[in-house]
PDB file of N, CA and C in Angstrom:
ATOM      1  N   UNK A   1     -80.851   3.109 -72.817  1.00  0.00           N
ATOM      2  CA  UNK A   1     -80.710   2.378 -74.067  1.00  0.00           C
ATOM      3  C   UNK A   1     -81.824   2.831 -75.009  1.00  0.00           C
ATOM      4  N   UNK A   2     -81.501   3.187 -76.370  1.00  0.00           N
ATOM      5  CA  UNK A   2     -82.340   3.249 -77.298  1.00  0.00           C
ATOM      6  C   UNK A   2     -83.554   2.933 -77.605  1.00  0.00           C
ATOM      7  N   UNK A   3     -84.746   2.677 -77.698  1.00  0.00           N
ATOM      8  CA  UNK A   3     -85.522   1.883 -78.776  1.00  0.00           C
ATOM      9  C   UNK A   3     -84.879   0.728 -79.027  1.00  0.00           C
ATOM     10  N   UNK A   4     -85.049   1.302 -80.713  1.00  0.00           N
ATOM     11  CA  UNK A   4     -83.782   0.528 -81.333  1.00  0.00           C
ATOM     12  C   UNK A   4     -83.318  -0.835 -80.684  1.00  0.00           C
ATOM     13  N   UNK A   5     -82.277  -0.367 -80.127  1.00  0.00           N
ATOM     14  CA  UNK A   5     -81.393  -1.231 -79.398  1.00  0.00           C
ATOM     15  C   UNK A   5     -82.075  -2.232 -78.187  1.00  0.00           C
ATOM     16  N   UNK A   6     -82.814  -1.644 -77.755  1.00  0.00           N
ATOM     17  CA  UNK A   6     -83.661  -2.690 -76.983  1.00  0.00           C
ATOM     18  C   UNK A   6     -84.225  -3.759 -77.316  1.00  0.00           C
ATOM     19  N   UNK A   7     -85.268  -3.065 -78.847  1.00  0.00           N
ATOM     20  CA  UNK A   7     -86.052  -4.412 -79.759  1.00  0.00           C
ATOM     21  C   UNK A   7     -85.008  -5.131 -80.329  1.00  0.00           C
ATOM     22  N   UNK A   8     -84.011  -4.915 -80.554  1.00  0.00           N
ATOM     23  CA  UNK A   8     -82.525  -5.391 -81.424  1.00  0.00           C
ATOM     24  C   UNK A   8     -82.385  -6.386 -80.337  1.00  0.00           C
ATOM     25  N   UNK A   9     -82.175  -6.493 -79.108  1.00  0.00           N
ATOM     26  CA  UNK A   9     -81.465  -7.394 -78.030  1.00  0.00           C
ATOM     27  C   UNK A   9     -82.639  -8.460 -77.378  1.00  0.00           C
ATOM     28  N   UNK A  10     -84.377  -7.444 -77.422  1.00  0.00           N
ATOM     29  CA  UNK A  10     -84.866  -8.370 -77.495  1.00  0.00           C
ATOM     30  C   UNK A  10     -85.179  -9.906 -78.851  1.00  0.00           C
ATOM     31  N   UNK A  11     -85.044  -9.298 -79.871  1.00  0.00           N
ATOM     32  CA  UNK A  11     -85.344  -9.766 -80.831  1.00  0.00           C
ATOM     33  C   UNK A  11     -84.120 -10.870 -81.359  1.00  0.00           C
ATOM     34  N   UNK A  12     -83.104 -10.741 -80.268  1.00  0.00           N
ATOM     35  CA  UNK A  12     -81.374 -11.273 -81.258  1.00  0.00           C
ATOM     36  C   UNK A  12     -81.831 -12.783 -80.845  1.00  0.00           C
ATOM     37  N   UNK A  13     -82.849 -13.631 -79.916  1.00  0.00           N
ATOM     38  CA  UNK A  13     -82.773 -14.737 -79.186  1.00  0.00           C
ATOM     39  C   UNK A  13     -84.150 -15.449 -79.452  1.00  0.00           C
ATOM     40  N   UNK A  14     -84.781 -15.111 -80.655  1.00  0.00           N
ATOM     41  CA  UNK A  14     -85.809 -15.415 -81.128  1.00  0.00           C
ATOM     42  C   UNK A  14     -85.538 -16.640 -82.461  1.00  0.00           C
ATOM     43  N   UNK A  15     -86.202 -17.547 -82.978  1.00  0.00           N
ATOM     44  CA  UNK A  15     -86.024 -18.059 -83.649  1.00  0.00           C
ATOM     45  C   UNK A  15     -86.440 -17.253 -85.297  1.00  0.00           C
ATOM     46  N   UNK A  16     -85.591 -17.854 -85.946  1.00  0.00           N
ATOM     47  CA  UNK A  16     -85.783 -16.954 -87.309  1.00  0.00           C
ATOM     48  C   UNK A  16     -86.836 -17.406 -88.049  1.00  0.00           C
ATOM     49  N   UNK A  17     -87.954 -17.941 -87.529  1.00  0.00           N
ATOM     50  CA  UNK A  17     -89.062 -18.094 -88.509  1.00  0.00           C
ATOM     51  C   UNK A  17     -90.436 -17.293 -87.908  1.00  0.00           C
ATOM     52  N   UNK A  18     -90.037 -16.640 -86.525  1.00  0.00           N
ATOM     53  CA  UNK A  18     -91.121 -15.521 -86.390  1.00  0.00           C
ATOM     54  C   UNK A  18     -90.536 -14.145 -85.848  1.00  0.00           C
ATOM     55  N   UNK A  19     -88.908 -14.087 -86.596  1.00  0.00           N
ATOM     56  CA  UNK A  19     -88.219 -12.607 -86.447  1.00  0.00           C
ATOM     57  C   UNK A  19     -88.514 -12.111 -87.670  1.00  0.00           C
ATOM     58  N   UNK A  20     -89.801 -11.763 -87.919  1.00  0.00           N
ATOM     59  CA  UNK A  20     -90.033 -11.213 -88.856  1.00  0.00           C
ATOM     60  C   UNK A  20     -90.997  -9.832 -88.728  1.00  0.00           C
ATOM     61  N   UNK A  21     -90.954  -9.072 -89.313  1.00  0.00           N
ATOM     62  CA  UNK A  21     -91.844  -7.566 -89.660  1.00  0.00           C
ATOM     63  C   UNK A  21     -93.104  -7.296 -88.540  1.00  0.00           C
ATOM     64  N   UNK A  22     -93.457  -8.461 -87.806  1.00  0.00           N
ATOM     65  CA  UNK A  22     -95.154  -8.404 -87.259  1.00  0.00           C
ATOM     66  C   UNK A  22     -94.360  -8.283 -85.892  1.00  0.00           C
ATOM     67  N   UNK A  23     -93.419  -8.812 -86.222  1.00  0.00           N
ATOM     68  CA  UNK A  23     -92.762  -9.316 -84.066  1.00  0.00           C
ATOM     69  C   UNK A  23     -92.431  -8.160 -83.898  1.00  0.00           C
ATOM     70  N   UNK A  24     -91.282  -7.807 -84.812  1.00  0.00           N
ATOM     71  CA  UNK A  24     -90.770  -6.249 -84.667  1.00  0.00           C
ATOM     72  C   UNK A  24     -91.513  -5.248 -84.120  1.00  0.00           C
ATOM     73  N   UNK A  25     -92.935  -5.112 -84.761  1.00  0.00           N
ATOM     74  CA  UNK A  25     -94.033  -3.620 -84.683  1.00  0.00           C
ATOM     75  C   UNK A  25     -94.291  -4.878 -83.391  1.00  0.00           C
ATOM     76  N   UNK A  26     -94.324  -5.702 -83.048  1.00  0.00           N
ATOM     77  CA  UNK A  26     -95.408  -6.270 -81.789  1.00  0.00           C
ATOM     78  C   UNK A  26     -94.695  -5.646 -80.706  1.00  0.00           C
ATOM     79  N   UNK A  27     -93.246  -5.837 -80.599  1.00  0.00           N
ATOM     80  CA  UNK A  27     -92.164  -5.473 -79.670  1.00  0.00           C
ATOM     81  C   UNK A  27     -91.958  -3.894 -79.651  1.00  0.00           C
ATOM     82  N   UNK A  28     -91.793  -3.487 -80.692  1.00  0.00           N
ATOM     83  CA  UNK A  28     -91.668  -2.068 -80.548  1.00  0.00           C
ATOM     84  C   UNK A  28     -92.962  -1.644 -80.119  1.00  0.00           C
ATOM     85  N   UNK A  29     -93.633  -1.779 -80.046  1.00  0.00           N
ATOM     86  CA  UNK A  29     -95.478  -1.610 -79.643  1.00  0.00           C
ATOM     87  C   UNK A  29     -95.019  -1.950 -77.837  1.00  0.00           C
ATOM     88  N   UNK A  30     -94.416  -3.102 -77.327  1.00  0.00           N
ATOM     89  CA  UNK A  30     -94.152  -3.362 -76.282  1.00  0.00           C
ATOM     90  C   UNK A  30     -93.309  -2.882 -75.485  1.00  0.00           C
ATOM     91  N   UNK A  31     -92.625  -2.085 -75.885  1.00  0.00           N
ATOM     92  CA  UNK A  31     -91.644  -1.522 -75.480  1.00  0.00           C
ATOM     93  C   UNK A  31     -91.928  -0.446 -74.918  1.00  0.00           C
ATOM     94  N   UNK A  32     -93.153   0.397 -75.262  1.00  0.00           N
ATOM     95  CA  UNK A  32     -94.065   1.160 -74.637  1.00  0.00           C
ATOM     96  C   UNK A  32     -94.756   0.941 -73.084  1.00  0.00           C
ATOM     97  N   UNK A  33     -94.651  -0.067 -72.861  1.00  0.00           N
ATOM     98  CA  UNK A  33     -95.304  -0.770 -71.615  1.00  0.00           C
ATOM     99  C   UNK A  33     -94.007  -0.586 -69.960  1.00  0.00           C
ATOM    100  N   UNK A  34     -94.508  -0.616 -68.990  1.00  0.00           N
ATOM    101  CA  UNK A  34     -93.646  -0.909 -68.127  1.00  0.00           C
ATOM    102  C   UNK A  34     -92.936  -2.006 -67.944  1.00  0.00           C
ATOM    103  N   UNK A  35     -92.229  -2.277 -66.948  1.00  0.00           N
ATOM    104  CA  UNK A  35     -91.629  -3.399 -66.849  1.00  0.00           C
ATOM    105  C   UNK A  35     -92.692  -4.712 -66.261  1.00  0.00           C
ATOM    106  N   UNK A  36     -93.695  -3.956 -64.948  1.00  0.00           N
ATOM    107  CA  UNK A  36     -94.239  -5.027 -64.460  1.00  0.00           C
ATOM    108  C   UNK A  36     -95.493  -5.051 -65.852  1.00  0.00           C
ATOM    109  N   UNK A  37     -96.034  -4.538 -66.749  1.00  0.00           N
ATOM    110  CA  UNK A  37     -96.849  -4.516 -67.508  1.00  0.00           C
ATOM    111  C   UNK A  37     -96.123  -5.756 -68.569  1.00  0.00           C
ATOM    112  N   UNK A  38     -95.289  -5.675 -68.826  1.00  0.00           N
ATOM    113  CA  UNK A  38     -94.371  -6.497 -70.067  1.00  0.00           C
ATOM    114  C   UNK A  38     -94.236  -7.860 -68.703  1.00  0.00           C
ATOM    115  N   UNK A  39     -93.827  -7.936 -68.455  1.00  0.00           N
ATOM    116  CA  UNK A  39     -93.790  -9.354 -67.385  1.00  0.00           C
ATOM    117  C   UNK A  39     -95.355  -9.620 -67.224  1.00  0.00           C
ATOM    118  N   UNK A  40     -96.582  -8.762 -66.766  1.00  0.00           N
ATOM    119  CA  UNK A  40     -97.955  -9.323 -67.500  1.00  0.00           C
ATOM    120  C   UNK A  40     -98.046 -10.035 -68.531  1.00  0.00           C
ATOM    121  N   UNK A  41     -97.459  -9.173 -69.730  1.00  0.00           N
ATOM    122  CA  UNK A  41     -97.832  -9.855 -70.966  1.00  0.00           C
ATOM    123  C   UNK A  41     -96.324 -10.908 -71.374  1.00  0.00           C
ATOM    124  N   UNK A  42     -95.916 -11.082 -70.577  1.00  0.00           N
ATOM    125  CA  UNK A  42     -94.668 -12.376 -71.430  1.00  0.00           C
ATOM    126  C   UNK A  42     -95.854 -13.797 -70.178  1.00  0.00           C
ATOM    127  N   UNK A  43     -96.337 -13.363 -69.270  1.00  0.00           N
ATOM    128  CA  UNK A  43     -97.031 -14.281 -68.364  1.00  0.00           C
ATOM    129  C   UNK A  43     -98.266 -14.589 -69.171  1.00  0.00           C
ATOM    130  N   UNK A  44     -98.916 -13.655 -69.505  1.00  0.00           N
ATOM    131  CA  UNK A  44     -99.789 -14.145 -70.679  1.00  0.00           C
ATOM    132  C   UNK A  44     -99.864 -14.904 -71.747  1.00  0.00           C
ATOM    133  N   UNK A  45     -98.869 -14.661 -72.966  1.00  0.00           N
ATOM    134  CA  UNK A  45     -98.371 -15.209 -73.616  1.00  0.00           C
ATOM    135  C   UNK A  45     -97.422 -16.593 -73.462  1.00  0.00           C
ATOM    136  N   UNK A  46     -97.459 -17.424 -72.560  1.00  0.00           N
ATOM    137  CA  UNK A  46     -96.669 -18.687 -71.795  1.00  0.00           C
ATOM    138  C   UNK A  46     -98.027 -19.119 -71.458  1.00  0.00           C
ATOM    139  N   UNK A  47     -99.022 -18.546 -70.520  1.00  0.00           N
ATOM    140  CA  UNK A  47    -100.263 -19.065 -70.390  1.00  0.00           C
ATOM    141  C   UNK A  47    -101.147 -19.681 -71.720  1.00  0.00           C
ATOM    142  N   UNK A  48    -101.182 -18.456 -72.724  1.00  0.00           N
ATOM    143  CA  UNK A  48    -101.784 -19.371 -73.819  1.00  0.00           C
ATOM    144  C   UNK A  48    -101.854 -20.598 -74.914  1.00  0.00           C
ATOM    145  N   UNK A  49    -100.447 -21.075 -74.065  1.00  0.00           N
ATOM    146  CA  UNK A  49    -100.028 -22.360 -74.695  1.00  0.00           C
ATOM    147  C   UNK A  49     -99.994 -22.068 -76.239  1.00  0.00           C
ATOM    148  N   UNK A  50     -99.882 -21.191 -76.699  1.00  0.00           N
ATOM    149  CA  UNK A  50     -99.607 -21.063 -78.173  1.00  0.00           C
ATOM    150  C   UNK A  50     -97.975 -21.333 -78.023  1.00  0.00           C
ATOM    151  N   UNK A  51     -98.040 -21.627 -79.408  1.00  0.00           N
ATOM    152  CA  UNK A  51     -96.205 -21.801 -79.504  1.00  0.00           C
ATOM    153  C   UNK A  51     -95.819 -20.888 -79.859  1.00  0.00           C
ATOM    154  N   UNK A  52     -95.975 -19.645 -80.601  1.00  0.00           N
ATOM    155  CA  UNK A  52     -95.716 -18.550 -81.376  1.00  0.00           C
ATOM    156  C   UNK A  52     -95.544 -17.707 -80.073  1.00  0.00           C
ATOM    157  N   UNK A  53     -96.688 -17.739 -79.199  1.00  0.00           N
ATOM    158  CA  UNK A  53     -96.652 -16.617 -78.343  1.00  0.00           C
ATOM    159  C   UNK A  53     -95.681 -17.076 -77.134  1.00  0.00           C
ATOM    160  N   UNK A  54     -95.434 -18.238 -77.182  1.00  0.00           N
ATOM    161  CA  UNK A  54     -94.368 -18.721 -76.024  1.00  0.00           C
ATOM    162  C   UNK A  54     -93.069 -18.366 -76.539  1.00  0.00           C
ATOM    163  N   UNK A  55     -92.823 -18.416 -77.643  1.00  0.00           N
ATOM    164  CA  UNK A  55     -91.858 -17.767 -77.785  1.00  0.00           C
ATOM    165  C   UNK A  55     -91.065 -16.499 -78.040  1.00  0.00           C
ATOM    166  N   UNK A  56     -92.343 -15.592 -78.501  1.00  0.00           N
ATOM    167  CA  UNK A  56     -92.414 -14.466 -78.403  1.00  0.00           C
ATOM    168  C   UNK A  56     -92.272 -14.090 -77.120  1.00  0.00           C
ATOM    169  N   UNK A  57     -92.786 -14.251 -75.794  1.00  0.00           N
ATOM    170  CA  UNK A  57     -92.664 -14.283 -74.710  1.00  0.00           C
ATOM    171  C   UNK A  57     -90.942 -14.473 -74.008  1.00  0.00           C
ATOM    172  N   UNK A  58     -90.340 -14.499 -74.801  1.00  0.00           N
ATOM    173  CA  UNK A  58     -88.980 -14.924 -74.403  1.00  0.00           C
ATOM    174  C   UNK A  58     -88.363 -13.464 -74.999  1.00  0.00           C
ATOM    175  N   UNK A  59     -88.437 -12.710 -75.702  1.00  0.00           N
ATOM    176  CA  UNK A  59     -88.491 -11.285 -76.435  1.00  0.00           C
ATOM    177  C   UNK A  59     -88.834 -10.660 -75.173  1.00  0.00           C
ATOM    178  N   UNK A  60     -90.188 -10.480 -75.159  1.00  0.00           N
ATOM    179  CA  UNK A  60     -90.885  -9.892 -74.146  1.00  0.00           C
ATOM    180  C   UNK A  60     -90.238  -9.559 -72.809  1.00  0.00           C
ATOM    181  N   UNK A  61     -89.898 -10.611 -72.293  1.00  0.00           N
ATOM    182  CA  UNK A  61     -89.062 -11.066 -70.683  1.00  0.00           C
ATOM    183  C   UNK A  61     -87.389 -10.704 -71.169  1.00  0.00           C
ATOM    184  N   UNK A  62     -87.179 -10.205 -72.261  1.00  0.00           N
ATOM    185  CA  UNK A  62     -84.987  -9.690 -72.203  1.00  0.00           C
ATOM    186  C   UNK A  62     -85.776  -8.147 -72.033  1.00  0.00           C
ATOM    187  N   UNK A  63     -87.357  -7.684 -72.713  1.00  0.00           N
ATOM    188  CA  UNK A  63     -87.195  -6.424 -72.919  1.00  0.00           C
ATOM    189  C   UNK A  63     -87.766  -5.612 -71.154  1.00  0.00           C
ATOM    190  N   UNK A  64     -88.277  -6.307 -70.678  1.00  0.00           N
ATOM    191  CA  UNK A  64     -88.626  -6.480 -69.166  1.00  0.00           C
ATOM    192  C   UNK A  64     -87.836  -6.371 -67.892  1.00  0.00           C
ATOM    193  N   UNK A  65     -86.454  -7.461 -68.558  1.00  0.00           N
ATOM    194  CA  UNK A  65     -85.173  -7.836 -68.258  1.00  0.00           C
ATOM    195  C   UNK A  65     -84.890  -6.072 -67.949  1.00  0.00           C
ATOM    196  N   UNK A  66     -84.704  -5.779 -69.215  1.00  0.00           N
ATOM    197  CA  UNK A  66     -83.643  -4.704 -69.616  1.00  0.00           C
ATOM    198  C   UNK A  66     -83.813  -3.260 -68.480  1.00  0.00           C
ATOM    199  N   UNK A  67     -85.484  -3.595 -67.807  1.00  0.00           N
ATOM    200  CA  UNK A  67     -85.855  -2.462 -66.859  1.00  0.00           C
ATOM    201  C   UNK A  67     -86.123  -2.543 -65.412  1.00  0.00           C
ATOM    202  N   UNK A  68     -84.753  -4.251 -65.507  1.00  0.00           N
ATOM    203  CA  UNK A  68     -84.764  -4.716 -63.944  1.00  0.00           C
ATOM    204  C   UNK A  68     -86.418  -5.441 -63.536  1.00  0.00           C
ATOM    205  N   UNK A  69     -86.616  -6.034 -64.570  1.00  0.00           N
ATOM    206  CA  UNK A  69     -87.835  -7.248 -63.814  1.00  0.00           C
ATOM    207  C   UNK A  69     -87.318  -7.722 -63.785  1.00  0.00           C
ATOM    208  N   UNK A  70     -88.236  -8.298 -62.541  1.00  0.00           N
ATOM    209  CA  UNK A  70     -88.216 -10.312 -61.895  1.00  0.00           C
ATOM    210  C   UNK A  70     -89.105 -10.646 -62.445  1.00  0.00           C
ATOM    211  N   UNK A  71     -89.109 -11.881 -62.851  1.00  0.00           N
ATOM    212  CA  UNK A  71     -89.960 -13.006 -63.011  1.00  0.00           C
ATOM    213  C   UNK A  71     -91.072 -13.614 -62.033  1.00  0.00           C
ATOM    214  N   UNK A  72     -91.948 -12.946 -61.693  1.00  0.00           N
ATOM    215  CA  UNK A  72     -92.850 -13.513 -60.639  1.00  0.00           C
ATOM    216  C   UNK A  72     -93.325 -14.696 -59.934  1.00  0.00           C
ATOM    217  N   UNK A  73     -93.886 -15.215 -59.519  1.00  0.00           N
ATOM    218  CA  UNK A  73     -93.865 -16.575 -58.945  1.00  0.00           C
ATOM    219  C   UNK A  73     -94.972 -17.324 -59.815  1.00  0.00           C
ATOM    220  N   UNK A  74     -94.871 -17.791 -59.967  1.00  0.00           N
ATOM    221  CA  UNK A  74     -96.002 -18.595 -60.998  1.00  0.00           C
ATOM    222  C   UNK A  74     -96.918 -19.730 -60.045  1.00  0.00           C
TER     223      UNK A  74
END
């Protein structure tokens, strides 16, 4: 699968008040990462109790998804 198309599928399940220009370059920036590296950082981002990044974290984990991660044990 594409680029593109990856940040596109991560990005389709995000709420529309932080699918904007910064998430995009954050994700396409992430997309660079492995799978268990991106399941680091969607575990990170859920840890910091931010709301922005918890939900960003839901991006993170389809694009993780997409390279056959699991979700680790928490």
């Amino acid at each position: 699968m594409r680029r593109e198309n990856r940040v596109s599928a991560a990005v389709r399940g995000l709420p529309d008040d932080i699918r904007d220009g910064s998430t995009l370059q954050l994700l396409e920036i992430m997309d660079q990462l492995t799978a268990g590296q991106l399941m680091e950082q969607a575990e990170f981002c859920e840890a910091s109790k931010h709301d922005g990044l918890i939900r960003i974290s839901r991006a993170v984990r389809v694009l993780a998804g997409q390279r056959g991660a699991t979700r680790t044990a928490s």
